[in-house]
Protein backbone atom coordinates (compact mmCIF):
# COMPACT_ATOMS: atom_id res chain seq x y z
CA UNK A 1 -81.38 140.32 140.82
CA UNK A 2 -79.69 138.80 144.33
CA UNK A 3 -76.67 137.26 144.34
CA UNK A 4 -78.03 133.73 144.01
CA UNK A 5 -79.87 134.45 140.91
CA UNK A 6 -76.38 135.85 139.76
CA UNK A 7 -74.64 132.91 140.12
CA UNK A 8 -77.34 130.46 139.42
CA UNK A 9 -77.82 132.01 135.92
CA UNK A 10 -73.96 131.95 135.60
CA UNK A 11 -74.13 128.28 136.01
CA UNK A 12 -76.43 127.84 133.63
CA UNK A 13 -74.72 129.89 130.72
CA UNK A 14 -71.09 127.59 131.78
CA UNK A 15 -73.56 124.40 131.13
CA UNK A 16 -75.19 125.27 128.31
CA UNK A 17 -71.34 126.05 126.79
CA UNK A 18 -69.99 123.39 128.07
CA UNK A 19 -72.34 120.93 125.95
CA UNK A 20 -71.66 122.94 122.77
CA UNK A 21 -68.51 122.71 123.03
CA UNK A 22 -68.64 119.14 124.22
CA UNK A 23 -70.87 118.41 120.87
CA UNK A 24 -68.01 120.57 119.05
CA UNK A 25 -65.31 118.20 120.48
CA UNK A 26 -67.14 114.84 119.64
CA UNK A 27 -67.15 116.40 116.60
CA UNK A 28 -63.80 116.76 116.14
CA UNK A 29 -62.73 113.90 117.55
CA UNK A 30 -64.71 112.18 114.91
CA UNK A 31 -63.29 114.30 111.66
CA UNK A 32 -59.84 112.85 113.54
CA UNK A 33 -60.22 109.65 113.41
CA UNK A 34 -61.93 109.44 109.77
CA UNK A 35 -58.88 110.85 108.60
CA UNK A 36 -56.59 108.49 110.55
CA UNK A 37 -58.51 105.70 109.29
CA UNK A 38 -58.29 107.14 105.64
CA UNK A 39 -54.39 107.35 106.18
CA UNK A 40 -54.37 103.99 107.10
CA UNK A 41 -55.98 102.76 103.79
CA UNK A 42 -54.06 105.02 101.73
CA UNK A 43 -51.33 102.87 103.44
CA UNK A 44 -53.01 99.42 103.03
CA UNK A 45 -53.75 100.45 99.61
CA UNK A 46 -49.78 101.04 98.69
CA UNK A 47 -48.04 98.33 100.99
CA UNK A 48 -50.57 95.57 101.00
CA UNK A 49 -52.63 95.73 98.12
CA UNK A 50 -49.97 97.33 95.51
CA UNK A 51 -51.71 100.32 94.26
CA UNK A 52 -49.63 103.03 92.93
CA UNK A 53 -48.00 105.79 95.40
CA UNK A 54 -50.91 108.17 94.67
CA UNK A 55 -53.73 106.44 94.02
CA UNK A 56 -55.45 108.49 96.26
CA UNK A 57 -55.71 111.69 94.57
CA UNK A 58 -52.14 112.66 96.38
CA UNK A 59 -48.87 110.67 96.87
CA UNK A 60 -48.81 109.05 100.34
CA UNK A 61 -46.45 111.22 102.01
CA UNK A 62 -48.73 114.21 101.38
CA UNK A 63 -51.66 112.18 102.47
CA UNK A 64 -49.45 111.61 105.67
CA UNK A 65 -48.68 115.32 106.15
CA UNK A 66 -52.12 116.66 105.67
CA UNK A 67 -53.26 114.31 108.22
CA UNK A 68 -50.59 115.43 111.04
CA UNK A 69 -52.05 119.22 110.15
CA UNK A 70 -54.94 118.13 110.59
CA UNK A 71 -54.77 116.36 113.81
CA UNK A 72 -52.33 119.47 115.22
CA UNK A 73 -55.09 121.76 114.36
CA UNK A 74 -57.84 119.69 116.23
CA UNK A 75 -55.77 119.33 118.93
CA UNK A 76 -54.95 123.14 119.19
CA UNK A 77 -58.55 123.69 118.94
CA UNK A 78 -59.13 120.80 121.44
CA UNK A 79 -56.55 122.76 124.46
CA UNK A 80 -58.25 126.00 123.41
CA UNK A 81 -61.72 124.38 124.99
CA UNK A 82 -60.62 123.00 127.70
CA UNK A 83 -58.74 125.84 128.76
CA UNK A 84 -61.71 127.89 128.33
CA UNK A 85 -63.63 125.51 130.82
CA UNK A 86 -61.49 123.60 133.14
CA UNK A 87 -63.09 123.89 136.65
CA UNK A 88 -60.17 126.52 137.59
CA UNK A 89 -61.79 128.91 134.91
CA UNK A 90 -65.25 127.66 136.13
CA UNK A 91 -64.16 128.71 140.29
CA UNK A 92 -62.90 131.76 138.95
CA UNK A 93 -66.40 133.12 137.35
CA UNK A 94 -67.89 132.17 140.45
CA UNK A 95 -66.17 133.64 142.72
CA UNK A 96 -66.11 137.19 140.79
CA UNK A 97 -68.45 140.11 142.14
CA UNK A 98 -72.36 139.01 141.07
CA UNK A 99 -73.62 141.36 138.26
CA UNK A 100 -75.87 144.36 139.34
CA UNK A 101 -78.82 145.24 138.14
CA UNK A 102 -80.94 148.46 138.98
CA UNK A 103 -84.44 148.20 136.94
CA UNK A 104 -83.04 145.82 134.39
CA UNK A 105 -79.82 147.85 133.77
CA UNK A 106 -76.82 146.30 134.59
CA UNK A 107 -74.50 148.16 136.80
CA UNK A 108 -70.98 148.97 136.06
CA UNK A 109 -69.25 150.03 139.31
CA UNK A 110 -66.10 152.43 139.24
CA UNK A 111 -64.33 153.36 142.94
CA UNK A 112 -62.02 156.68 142.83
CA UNK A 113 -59.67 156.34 143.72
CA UNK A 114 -59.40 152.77 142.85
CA UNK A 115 -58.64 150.09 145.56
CA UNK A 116 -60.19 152.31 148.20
CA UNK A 117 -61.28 150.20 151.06
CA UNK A 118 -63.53 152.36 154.22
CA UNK A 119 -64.65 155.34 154.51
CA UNK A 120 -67.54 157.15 153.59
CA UNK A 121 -68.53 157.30 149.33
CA UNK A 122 -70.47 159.40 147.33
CA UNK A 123 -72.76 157.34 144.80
CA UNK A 124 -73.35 158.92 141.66
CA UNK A 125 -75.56 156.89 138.81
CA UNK A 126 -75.00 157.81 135.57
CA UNK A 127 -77.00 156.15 132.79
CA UNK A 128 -74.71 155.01 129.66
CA UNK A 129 -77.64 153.53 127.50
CA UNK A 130 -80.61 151.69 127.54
CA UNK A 131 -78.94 148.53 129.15
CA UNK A 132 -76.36 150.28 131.50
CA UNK A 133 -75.53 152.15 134.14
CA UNK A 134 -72.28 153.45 135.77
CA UNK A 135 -72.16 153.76 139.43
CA UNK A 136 -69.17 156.33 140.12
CA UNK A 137 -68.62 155.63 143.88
CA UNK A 138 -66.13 158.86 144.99
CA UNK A 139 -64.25 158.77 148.50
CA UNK A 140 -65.26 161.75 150.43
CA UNK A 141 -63.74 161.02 153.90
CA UNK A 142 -60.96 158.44 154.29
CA UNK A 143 -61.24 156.04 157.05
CA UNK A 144 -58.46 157.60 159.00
CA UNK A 145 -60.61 160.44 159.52
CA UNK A 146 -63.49 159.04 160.81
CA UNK A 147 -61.75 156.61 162.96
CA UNK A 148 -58.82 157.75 164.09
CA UNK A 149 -54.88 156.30 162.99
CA UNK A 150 -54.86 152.57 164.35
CA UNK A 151 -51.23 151.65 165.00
């Protein structure tokens, strides 16, 4: 798979979120506003009309309280989706390494030792399962040796 297929298919998957959890937050938003609405004839129903102080099943200041729960719960839910996707996330995924793949295996890459930059590597493949494979990349001769210290 090259690189652009990589990304393009990484698109995709953010879009395809992106409008389920759009869907999940129209939703929400929604639920919110039913309830609002219901708080708001509980309160008609008490002040203006002269009902009882729970003639709705519960008194009016637990009606009141189950709503702010409510609402603090959507809206926790409501952060927790946007900072999944904001467009910094979004830039982020992008700009990671594209995903291997060797026969329809995706590669997991490991460098020893790790942060090694130059040089000359040994590749060894090592197959993990069905759907994976580990690419153990091993420095054998340091840059310094092949070129020389730069100072």
């Amino acid at each position: 798979m090259s690189e652009q297929e990589t990304q393009t298919d990484l698109i995709e998957f953010q879009k395809r979120i992106r409008k389920k959890y759009t869907r999940l937050s129209l939703f929400i938003f929604i639920i919110g506003i039913i309830f609002i609405l219901w708080a708001f004839i509980v309160t008609l129903g008490i002040y203006i009309w002269n009902y009882s102080n729970d003639w709705a099943l519960i008194s009016f200041e637990n009606w009141i309280i189950v709503v702010s729960i409510i609402i603090v719960i959507f809206v926790l839910i409501e952060i927790a989706f946007y900072s999944r996707f904001c467009s910094l996330n979004e830039r982020k995924i992008l700009e990671k390494k594209p995903v291997e793949f060797i026969n329809g295996k995706r590669v997991f890459i490991y460098t020893y030792p790790k942060g090694t930059v130059g040089g000359i590597f040994s590749k060894t493949y090592i197959d993990i399962d069905e759907q994976n494979i580990l690419r153990l990349r091993t420095l054998m001769i340091p840059p310094g040796e092949i070129w020389g210290k730069t100072e």
